[in-house]
PDB file of N, CA and C in Angstrom:
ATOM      1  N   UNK A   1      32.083  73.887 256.234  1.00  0.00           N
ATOM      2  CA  UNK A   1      30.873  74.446 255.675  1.00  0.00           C
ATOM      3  C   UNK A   1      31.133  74.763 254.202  1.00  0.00           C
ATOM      4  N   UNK A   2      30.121  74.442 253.138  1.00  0.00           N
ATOM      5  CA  UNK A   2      30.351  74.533 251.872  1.00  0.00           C
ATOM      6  C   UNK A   2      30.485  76.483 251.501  1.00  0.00           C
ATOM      7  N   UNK A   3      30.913  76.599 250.816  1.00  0.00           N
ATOM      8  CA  UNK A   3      30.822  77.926 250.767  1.00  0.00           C
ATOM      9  C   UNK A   3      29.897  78.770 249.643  1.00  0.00           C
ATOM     10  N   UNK A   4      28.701  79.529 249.455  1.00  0.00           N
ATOM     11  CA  UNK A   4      27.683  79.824 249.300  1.00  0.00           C
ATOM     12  C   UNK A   4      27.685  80.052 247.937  1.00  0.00           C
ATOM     13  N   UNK A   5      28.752  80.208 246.688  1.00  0.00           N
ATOM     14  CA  UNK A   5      28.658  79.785 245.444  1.00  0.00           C
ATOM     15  C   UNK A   5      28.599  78.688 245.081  1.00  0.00           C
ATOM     16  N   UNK A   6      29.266  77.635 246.150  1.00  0.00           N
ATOM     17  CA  UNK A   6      29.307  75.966 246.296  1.00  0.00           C
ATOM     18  C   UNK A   6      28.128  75.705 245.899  1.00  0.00           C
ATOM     19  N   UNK A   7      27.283  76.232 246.824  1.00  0.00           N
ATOM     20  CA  UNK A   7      25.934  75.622 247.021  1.00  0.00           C
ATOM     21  C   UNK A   7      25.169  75.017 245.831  1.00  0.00           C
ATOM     22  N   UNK A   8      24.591  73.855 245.682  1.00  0.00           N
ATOM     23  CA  UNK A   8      23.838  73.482 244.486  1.00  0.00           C
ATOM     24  C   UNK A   8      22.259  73.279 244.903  1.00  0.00           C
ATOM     25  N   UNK A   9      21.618  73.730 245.731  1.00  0.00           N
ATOM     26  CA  UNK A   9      20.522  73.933 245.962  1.00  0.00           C
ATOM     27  C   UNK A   9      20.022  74.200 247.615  1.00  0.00           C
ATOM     28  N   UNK A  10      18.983  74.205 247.827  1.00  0.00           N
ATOM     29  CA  UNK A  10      18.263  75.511 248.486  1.00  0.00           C
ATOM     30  C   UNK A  10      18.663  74.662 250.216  1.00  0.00           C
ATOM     31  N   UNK A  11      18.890  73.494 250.571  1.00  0.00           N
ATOM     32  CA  UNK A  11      19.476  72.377 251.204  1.00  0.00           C
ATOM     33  C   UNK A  11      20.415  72.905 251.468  1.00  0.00           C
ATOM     34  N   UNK A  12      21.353  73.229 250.710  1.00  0.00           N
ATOM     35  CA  UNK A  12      22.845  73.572 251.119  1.00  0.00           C
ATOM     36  C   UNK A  12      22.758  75.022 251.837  1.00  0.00           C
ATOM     37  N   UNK A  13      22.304  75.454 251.203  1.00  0.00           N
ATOM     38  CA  UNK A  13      22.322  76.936 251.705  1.00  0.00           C
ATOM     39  C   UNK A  13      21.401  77.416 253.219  1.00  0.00           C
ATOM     40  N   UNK A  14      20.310  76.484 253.406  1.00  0.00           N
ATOM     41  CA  UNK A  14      19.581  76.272 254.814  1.00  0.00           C
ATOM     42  C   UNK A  14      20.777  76.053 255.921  1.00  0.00           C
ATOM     43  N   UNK A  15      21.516  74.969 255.127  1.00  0.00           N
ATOM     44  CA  UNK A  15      22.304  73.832 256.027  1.00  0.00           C
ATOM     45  C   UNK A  15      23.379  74.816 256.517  1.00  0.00           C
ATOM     46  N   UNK A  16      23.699  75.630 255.316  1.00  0.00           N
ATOM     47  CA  UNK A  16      25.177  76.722 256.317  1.00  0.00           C
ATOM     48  C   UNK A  16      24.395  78.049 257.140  1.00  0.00           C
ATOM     49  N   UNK A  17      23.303  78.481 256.776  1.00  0.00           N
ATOM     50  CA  UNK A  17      22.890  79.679 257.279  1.00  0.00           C
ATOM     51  C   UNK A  17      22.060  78.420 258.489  1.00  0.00           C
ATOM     52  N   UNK A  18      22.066  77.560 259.206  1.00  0.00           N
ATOM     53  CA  UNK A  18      22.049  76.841 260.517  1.00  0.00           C
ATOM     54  C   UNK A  18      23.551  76.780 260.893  1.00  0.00           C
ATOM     55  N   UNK A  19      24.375  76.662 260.195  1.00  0.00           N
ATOM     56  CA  UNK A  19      25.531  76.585 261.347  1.00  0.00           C
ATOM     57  C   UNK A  19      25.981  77.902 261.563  1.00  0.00           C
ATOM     58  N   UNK A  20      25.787  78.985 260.572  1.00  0.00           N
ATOM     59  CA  UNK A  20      26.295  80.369 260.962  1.00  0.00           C
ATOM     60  C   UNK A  20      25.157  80.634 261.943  1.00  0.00           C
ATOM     61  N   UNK A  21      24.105  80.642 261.950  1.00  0.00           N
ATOM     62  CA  UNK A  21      23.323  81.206 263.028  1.00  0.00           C
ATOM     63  C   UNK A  21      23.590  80.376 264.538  1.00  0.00           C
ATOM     64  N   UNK A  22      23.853  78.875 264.473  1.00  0.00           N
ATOM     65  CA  UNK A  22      24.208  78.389 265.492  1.00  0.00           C
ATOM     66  C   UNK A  22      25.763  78.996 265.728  1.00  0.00           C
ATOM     67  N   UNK A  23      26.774  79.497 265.447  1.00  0.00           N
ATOM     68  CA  UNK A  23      27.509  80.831 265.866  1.00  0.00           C
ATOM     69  C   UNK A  23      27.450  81.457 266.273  1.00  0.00           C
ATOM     70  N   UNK A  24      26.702  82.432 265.564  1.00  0.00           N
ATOM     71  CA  UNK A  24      26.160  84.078 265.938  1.00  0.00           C
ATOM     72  C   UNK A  24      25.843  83.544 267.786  1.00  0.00           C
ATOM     73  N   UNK A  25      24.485  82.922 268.155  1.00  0.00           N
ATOM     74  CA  UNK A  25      24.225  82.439 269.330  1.00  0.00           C
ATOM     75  C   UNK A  25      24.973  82.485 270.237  1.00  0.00           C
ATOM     76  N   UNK A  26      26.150  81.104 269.734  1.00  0.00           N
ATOM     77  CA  UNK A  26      26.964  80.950 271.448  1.00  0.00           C
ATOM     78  C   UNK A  26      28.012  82.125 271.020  1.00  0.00           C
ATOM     79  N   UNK A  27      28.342  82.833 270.051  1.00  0.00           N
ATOM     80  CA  UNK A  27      28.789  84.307 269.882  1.00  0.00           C
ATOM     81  C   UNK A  27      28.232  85.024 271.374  1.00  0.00           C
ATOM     82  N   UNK A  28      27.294  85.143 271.127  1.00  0.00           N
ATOM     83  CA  UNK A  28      26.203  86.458 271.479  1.00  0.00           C
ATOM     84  C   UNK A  28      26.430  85.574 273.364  1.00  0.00           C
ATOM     85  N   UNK A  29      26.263  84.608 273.351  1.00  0.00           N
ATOM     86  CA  UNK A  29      26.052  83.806 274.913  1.00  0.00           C
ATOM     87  C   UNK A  29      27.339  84.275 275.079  1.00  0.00           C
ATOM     88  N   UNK A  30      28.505  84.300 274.153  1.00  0.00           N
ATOM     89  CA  UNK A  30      30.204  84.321 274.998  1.00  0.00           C
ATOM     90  C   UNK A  30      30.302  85.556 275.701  1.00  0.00           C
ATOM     91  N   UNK A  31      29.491  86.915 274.947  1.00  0.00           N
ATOM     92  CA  UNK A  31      29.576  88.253 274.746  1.00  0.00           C
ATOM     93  C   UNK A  31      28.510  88.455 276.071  1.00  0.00           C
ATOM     94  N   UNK A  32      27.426  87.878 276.503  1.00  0.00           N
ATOM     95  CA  UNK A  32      27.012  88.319 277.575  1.00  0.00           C
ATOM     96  C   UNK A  32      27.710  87.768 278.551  1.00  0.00           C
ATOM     97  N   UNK A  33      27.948  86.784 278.838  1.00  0.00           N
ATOM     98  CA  UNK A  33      29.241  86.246 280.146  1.00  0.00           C
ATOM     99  C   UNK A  33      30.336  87.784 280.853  1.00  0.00           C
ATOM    100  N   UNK A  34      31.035  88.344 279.303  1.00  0.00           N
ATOM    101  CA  UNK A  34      31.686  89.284 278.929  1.00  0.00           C
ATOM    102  C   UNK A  34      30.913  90.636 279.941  1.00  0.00           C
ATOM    103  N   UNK A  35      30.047  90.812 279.618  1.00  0.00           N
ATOM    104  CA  UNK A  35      28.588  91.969 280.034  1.00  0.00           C
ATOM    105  C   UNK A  35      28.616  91.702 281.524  1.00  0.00           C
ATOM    106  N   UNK A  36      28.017  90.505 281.938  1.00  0.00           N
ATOM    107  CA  UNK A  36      27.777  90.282 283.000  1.00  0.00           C
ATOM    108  C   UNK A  36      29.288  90.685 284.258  1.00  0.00           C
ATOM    109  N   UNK A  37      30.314  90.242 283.390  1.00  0.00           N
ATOM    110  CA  UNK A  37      31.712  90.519 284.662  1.00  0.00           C
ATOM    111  C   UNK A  37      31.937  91.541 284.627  1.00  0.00           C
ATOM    112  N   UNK A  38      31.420  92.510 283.348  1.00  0.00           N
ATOM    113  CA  UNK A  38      32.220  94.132 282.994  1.00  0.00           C
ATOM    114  C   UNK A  38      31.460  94.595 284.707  1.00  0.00           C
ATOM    115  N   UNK A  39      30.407  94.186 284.936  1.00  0.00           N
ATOM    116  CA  UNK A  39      29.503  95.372 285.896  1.00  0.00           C
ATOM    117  C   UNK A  39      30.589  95.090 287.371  1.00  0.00           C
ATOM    118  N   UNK A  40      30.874  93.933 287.527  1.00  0.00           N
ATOM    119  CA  UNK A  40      32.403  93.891 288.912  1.00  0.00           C
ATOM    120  C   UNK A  40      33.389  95.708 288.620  1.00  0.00           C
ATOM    121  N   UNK A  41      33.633  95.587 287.709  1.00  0.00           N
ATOM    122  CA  UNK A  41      34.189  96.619 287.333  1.00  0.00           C
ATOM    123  C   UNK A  41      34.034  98.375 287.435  1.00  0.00           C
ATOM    124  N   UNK A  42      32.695  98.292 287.838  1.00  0.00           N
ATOM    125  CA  UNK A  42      32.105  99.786 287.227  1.00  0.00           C
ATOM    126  C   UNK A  42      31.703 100.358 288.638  1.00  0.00           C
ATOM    127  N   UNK A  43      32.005 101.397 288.795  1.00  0.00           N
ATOM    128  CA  UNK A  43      31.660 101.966 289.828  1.00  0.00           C
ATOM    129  C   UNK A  43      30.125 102.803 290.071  1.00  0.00           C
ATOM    130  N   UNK A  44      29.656 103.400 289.202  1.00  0.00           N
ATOM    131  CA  UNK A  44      28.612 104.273 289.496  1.00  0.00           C
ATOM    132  C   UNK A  44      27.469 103.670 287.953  1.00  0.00           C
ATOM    133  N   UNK A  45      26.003 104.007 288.059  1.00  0.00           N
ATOM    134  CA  UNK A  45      25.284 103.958 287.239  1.00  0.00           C
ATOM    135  C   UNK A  45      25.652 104.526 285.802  1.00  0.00           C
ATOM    136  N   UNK A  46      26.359 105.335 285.795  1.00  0.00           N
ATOM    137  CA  UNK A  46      27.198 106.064 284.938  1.00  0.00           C
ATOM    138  C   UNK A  46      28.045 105.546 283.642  1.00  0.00           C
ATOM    139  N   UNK A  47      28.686 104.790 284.822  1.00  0.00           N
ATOM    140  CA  UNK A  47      29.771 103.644 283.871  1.00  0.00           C
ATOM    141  C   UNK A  47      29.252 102.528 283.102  1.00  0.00           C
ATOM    142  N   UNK A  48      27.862 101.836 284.126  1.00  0.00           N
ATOM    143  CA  UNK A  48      27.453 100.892 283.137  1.00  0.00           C
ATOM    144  C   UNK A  48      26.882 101.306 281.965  1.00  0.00           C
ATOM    145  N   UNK A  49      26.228 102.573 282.096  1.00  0.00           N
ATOM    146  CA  UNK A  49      25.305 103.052 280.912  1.00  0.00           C
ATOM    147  C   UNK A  49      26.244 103.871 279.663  1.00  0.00           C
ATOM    148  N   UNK A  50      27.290 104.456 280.568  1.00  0.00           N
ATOM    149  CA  UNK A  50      28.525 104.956 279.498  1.00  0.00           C
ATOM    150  C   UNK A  50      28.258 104.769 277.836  1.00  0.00           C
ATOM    151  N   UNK A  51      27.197 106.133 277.527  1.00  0.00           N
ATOM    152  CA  UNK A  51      27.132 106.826 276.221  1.00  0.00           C
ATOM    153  C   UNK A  51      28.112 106.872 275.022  1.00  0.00           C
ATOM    154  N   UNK A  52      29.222 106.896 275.503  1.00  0.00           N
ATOM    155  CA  UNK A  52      30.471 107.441 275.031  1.00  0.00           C
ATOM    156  C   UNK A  52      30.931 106.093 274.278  1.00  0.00           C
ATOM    157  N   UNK A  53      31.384 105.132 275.451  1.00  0.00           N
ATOM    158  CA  UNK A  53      31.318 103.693 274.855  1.00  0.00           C
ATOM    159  C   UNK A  53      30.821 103.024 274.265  1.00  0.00           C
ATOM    160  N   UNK A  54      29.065 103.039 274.010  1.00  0.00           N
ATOM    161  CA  UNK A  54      28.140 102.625 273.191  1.00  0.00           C
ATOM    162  C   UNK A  54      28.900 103.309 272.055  1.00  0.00           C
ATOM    163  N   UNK A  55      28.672 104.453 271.898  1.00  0.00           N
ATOM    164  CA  UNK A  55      28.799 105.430 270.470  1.00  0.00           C
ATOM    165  C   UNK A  55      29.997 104.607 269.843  1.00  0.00           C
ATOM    166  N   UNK A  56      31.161 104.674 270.212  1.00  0.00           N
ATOM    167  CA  UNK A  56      31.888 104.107 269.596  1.00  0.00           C
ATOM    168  C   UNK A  56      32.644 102.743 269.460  1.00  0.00           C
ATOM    169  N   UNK A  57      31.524 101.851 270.451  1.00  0.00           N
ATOM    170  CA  UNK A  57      31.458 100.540 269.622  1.00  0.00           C
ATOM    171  C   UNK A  57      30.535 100.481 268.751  1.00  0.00           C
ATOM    172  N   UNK A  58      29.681 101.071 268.627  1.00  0.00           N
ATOM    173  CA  UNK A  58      28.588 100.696 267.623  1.00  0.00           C
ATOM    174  C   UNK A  58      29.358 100.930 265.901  1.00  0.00           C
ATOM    175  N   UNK A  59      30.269 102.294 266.386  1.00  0.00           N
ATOM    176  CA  UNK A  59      30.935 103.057 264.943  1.00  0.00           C
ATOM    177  C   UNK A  59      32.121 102.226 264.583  1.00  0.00           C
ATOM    178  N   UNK A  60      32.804 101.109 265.814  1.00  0.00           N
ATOM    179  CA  UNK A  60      33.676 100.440 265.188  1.00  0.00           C
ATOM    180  C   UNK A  60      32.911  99.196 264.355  1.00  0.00           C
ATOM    181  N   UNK A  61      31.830  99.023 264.784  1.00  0.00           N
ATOM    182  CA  UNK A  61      31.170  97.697 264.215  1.00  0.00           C
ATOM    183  C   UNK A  61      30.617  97.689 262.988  1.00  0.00           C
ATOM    184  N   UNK A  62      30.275  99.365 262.443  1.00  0.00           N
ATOM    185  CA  UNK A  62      30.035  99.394 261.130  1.00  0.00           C
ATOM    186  C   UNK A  62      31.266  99.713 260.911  1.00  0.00           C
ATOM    187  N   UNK A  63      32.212  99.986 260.682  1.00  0.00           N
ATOM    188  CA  UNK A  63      33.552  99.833 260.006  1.00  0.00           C
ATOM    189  C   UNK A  63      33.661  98.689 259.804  1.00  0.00           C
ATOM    190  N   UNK A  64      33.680  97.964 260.694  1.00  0.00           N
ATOM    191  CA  UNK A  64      34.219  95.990 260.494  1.00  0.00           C
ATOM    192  C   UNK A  64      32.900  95.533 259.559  1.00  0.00           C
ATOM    193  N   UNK A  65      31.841  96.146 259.650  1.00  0.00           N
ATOM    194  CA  UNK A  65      30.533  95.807 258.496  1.00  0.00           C
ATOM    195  C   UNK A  65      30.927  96.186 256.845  1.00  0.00           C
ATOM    196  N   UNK A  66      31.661  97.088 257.008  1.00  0.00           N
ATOM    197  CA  UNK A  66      32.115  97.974 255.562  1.00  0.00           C
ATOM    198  C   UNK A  66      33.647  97.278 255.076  1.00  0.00           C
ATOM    199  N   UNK A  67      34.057  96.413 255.881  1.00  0.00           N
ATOM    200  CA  UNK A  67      35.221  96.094 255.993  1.00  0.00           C
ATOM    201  C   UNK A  67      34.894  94.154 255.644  1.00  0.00           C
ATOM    202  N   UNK A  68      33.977  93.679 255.918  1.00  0.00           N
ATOM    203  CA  UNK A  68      33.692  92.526 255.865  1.00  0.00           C
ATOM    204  C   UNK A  68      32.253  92.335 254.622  1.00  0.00           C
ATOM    205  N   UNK A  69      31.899  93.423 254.134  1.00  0.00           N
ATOM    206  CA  UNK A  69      30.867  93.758 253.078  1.00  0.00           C
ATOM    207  C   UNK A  69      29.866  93.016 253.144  1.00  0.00           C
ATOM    208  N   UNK A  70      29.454  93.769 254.327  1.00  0.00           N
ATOM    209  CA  UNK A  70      27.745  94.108 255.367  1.00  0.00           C
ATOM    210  C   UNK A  70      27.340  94.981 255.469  1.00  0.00           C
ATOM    211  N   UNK A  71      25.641  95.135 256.022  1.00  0.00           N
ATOM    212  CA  UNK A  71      25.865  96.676 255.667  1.00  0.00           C
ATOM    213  C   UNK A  71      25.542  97.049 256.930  1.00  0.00           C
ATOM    214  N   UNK A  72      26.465  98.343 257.180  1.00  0.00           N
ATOM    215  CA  UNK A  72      26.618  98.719 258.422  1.00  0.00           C
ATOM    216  C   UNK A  72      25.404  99.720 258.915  1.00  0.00           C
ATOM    217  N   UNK A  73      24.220  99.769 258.586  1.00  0.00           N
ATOM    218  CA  UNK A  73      23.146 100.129 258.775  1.00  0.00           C
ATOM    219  C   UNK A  73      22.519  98.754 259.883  1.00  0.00           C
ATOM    220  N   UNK A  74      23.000  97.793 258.678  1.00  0.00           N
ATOM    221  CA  UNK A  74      22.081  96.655 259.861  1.00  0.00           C
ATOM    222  C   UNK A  74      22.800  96.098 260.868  1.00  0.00           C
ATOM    223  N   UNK A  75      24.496  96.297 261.002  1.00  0.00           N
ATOM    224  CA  UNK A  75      25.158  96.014 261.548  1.00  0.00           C
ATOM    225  C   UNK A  75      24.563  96.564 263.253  1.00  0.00           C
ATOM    226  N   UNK A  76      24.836  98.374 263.055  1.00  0.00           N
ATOM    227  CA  UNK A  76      24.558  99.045 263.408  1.00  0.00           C
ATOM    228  C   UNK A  76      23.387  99.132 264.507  1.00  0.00           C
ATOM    229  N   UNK A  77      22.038  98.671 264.258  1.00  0.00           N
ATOM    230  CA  UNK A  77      21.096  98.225 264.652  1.00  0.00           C
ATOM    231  C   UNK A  77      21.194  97.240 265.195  1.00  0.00           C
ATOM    232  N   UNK A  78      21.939  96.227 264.958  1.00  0.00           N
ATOM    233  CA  UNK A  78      21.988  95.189 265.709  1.00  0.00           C
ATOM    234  C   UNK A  78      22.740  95.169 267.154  1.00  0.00           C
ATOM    235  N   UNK A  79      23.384  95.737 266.648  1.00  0.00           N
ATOM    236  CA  UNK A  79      24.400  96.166 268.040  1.00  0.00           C
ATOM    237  C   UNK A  79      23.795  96.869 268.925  1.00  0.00           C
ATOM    238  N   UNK A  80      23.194  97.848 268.315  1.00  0.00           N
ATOM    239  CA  UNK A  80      22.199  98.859 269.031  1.00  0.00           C
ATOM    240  C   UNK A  80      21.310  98.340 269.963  1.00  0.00           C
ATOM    241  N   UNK A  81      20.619  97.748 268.980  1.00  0.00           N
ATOM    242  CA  UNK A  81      19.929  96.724 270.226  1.00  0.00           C
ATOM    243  C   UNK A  81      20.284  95.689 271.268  1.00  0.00           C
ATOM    244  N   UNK A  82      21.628  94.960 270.698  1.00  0.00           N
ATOM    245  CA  UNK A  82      21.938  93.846 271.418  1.00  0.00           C
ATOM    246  C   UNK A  82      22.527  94.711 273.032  1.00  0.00           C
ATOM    247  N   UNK A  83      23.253  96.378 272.406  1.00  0.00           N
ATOM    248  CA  UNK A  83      23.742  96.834 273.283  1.00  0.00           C
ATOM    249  C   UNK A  83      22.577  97.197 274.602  1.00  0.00           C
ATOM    250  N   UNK A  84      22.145  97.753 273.862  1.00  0.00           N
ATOM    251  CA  UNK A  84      20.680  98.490 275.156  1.00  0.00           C
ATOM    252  C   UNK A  84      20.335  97.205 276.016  1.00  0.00           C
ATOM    253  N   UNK A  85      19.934  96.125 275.246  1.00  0.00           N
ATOM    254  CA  UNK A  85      19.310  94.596 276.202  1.00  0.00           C
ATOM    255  C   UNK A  85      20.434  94.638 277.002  1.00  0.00           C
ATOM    256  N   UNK A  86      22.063  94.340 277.064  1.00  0.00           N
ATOM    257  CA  UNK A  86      23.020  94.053 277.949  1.00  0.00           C
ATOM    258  C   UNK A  86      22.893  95.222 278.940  1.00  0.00           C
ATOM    259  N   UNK A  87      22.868  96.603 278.597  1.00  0.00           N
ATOM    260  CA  UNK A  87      22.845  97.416 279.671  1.00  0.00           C
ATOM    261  C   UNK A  87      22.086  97.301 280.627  1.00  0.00           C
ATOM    262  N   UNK A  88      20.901  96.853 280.184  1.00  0.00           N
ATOM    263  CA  UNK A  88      19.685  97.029 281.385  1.00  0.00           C
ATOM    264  C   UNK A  88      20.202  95.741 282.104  1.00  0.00           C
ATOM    265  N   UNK A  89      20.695  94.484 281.307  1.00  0.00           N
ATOM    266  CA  UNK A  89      21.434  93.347 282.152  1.00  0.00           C
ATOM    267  C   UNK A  89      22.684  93.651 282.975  1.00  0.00           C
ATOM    268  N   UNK A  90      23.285  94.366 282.610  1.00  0.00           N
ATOM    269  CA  UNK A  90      24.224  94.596 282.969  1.00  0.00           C
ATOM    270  C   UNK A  90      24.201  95.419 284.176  1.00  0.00           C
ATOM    271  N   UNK A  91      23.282  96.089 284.079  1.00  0.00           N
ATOM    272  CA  UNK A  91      22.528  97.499 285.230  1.00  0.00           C
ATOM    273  C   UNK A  91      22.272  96.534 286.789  1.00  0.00           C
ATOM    274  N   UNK A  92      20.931  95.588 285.940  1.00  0.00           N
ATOM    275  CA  UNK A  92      20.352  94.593 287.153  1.00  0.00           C
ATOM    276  C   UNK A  92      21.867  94.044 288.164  1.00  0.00           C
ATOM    277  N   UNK A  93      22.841  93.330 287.301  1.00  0.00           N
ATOM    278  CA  UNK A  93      23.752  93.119 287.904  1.00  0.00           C
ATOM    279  C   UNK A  93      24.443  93.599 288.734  1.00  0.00           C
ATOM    280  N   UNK A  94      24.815  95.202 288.550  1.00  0.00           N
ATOM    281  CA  UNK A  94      25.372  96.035 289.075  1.00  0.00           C
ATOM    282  C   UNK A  94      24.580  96.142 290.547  1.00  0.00           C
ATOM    283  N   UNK A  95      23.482  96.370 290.091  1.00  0.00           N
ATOM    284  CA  UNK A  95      22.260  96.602 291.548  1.00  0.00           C
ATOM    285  C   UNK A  95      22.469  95.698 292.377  1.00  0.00           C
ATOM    286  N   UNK A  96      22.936  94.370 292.070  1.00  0.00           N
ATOM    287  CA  UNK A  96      22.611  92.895 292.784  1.00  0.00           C
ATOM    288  C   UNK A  96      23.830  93.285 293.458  1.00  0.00           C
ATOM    289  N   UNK A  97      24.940  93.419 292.643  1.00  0.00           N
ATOM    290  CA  UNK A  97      26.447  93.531 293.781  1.00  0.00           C
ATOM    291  C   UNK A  97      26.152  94.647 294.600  1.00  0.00           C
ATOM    292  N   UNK A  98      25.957  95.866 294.205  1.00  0.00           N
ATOM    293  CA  UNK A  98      25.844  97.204 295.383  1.00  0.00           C
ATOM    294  C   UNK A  98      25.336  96.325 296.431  1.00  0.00           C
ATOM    295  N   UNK A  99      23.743  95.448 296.516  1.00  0.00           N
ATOM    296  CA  UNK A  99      23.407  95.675 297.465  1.00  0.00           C
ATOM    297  C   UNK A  99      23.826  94.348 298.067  1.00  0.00           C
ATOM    298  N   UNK A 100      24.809  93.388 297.442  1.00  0.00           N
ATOM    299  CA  UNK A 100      25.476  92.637 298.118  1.00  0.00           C
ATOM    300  C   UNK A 100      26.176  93.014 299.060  1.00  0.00           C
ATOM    301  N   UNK A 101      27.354  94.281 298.623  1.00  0.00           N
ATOM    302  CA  UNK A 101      28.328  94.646 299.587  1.00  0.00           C
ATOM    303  C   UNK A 101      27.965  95.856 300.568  1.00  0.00           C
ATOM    304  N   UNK A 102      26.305  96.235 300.715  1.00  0.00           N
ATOM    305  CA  UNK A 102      26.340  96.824 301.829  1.00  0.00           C
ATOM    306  C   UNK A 102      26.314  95.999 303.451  1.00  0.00           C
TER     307      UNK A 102
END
């Protein structure tokens, strides 16, 4: 991928912000796979929703935003959200095994 001072017009710069976003994607697809097996793991409603853990992945992710010079506001938010969507996925899952193994 050319790199974004490279760029000599508006073509180039479409062309890499398509392959970084085609990233981010199967990123985000690797990371729910990830979501989906954590719930094998968790014992009570508790664990999947685990407050504690949100809080401080979200606070390591703006560090790595401040650290990679992003801004960890939007970092922040993003996670935020991506996190809440996996929980409630992650929740459904949980429900599906409980009532597998009764």
């Amino acid at each position: 991928m050319i790199e974004a001072k490279s760029c000599t017009n508006i073509t180039d710069i479409r062309t890499a912000i398509d392959e970084i976003d085609n990233s981010i994607v199967q990123l985000i697809s690797k990371r729910s796979e990830y979501v989906k097996e954590a719930s094998r793991f968790k014992k009570d409603e508790n664990a999947v929703k685990d407050p504690n853990r949100v809080a401080k992945v979200i606070a390591s992710k703006k560090e790595l935003a401040l650290k990679y010079g992003a801004s960890p506001k939007l970092i922040g938010n993003i996670y935020k959200m991506m996190i809440d969507f996996f929980i409630k996925e992650e929740m459904k899952e949980w429900k599906l095994q409980l009532n597998e193994n009764k």
